[in-house]
Protein backbone atom coordinates (compact mmCIF):
# COMPACT_ATOMS: atom_id res chain seq x y z
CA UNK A 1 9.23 -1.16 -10.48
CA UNK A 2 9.75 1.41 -13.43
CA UNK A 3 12.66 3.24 -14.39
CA UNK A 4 13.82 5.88 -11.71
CA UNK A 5 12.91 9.59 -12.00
CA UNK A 6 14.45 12.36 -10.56
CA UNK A 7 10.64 13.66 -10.32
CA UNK A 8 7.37 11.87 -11.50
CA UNK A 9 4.09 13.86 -12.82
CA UNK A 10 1.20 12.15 -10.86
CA UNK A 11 1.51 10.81 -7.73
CA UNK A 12 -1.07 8.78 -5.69
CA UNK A 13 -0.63 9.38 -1.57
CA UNK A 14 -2.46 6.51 0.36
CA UNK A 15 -3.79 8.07 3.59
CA UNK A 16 -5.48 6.53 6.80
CA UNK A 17 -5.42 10.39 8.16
CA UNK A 18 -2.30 9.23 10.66
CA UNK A 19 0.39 11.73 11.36
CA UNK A 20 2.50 8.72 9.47
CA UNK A 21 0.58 9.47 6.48
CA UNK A 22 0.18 13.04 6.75
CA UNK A 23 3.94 12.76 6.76
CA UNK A 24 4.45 10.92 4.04
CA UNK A 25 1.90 13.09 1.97
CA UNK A 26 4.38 16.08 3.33
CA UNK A 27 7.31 14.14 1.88
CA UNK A 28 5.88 13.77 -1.17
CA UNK A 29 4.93 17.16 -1.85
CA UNK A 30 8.55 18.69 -0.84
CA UNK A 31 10.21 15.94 -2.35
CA UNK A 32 8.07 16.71 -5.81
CA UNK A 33 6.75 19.70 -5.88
CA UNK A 34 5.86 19.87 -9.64
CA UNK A 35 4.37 17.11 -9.69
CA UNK A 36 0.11 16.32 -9.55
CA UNK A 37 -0.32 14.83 -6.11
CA UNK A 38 -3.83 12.79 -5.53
CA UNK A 39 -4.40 12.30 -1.61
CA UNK A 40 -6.15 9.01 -1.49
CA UNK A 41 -8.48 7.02 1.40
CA UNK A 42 -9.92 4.05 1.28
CA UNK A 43 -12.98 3.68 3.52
CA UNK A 44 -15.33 0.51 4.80
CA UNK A 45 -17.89 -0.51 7.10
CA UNK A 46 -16.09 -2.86 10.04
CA UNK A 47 -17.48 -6.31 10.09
CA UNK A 48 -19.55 -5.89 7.51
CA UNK A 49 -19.62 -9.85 6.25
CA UNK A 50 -20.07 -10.04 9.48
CA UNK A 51 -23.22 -8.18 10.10
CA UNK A 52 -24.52 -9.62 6.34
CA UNK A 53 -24.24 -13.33 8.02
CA UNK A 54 -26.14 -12.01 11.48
CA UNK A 55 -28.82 -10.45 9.46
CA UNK A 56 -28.49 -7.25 9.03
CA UNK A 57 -30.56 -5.32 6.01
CA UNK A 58 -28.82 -3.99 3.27
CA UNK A 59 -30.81 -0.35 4.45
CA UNK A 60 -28.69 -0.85 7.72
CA UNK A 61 -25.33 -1.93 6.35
CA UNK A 62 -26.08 0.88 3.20
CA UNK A 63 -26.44 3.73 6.39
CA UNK A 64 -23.16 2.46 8.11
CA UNK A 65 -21.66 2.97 4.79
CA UNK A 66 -22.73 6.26 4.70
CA UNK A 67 -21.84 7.21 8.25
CA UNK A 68 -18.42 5.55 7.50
CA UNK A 69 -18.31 8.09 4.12
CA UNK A 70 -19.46 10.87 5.81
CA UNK A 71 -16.78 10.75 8.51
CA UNK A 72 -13.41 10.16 6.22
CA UNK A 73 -14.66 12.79 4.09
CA UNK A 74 -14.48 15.04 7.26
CA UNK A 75 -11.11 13.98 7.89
CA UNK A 76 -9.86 14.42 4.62
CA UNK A 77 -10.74 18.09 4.23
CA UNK A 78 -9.26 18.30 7.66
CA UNK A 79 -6.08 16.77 6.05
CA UNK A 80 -6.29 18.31 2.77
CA UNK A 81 -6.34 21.81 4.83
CA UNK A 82 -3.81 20.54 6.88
CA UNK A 83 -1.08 19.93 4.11
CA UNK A 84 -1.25 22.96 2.16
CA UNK A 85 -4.65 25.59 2.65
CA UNK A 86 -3.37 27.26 -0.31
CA UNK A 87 -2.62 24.29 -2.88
CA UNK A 88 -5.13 22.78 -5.03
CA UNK A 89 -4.87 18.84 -3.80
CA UNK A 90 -6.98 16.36 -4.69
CA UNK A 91 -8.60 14.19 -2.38
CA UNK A 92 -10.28 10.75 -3.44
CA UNK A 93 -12.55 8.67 -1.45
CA UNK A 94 -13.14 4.95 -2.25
CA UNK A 95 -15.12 2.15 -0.75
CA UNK A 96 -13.65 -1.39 0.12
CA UNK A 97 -10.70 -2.85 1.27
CA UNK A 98 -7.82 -0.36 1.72
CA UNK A 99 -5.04 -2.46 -0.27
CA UNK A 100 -7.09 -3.35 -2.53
CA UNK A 101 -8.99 -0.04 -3.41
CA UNK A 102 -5.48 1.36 -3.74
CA UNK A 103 -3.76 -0.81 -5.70
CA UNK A 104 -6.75 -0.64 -8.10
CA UNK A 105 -6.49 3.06 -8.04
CA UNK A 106 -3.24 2.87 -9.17
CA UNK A 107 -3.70 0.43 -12.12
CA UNK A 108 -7.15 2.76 -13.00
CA UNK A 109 -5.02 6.26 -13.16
CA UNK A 110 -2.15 4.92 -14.06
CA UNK A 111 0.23 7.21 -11.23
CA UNK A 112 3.66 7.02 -11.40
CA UNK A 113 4.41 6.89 -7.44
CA UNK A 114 2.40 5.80 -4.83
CA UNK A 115 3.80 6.61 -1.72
CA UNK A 116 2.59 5.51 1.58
CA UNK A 117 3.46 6.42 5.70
CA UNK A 118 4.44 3.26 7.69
CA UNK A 119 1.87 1.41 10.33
CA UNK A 120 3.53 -0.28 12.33
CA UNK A 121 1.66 -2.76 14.73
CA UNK A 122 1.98 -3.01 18.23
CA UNK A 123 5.54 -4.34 20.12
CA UNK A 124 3.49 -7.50 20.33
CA UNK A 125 2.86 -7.67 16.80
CA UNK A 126 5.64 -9.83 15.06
CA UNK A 127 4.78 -7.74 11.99
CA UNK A 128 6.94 -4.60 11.15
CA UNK A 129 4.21 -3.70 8.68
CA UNK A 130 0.56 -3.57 8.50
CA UNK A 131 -1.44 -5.45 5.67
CA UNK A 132 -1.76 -2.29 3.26
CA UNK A 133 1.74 -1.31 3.42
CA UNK A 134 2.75 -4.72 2.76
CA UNK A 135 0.08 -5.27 -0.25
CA UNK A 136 1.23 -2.19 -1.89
CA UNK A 137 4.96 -2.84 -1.68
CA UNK A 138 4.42 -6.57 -3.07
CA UNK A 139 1.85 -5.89 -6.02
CA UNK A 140 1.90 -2.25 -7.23
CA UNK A 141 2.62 -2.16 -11.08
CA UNK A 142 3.39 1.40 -9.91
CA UNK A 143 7.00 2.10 -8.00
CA UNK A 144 6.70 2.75 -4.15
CA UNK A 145 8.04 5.20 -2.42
CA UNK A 146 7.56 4.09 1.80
CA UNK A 147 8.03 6.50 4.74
CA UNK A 148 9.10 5.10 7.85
């Protein structure tokens, strides 16, 4: 979407804690290793229009929120660890809709790069993407980088 770069300052790594992300994070970081790389995760609470129309109490749905924070938050240390122990990475959590807390993200900081691991549905999925992946490529103001 921009002009290419033989190496960008700040990128933005959308992670789901896969190995395809934790890949792609990899990727980034050999690929660019000057540059300021924000590891980011996008976290919600599953069905949770869902349990609003059933009746569940905003206490309830606001303590499934939590539980859902509290558990990415584990995984992304794990995954921060996991990349580089000795690097200072940062690691962002955000609540809502992956594509869309992303793609906000991106507009909001203003990153040069997002890059993002494939998902890749099941063989009977008639989708070679998944929804994120394919939100990112189509509306980022930011250029793309995607790892298969």
């Amino acid at each position: 979407r921009g002009p290419e770069k033989a190496s960008f300052s700040e990128i933005l790594v959308g992670t789901d804690f896969s190995e395809s992300a934790k890949r792609a994070a990899m990727l980034s970081m050999s690929w660019f290793p000057k540059a300021s790389h924000k590891i980011v995760h996008a976290y919600h609470v599953a069905f949770e229009g869902f349990l609003r129309m059933s009746g569940a109490t905003e206490d309830r749905i606001e303590s499934l929120r939590q539980e859902a924070f509290s558990i990415a938050k584990q995984q992304m240390q794990e995954q921060l660890r996991s990349l580089d122990p000795e690097e200072q990475i940062d690691g962002v959590m955000l609540h809502g809709y992956p594509a869309i807390a992303l793609l906000r993200e991106i507009d909001h900081s203003g990153v040069e790069l997002a890059v993002i691991g494939s998902y890749c549905g099941s063989t009977l999925e008639d989708r070679p993407l998944g929804s994120v992946t394919r939100n990112l490529l189509y509306h980022a103001r930011s250029n793309v980088l995607f790892v298969p």
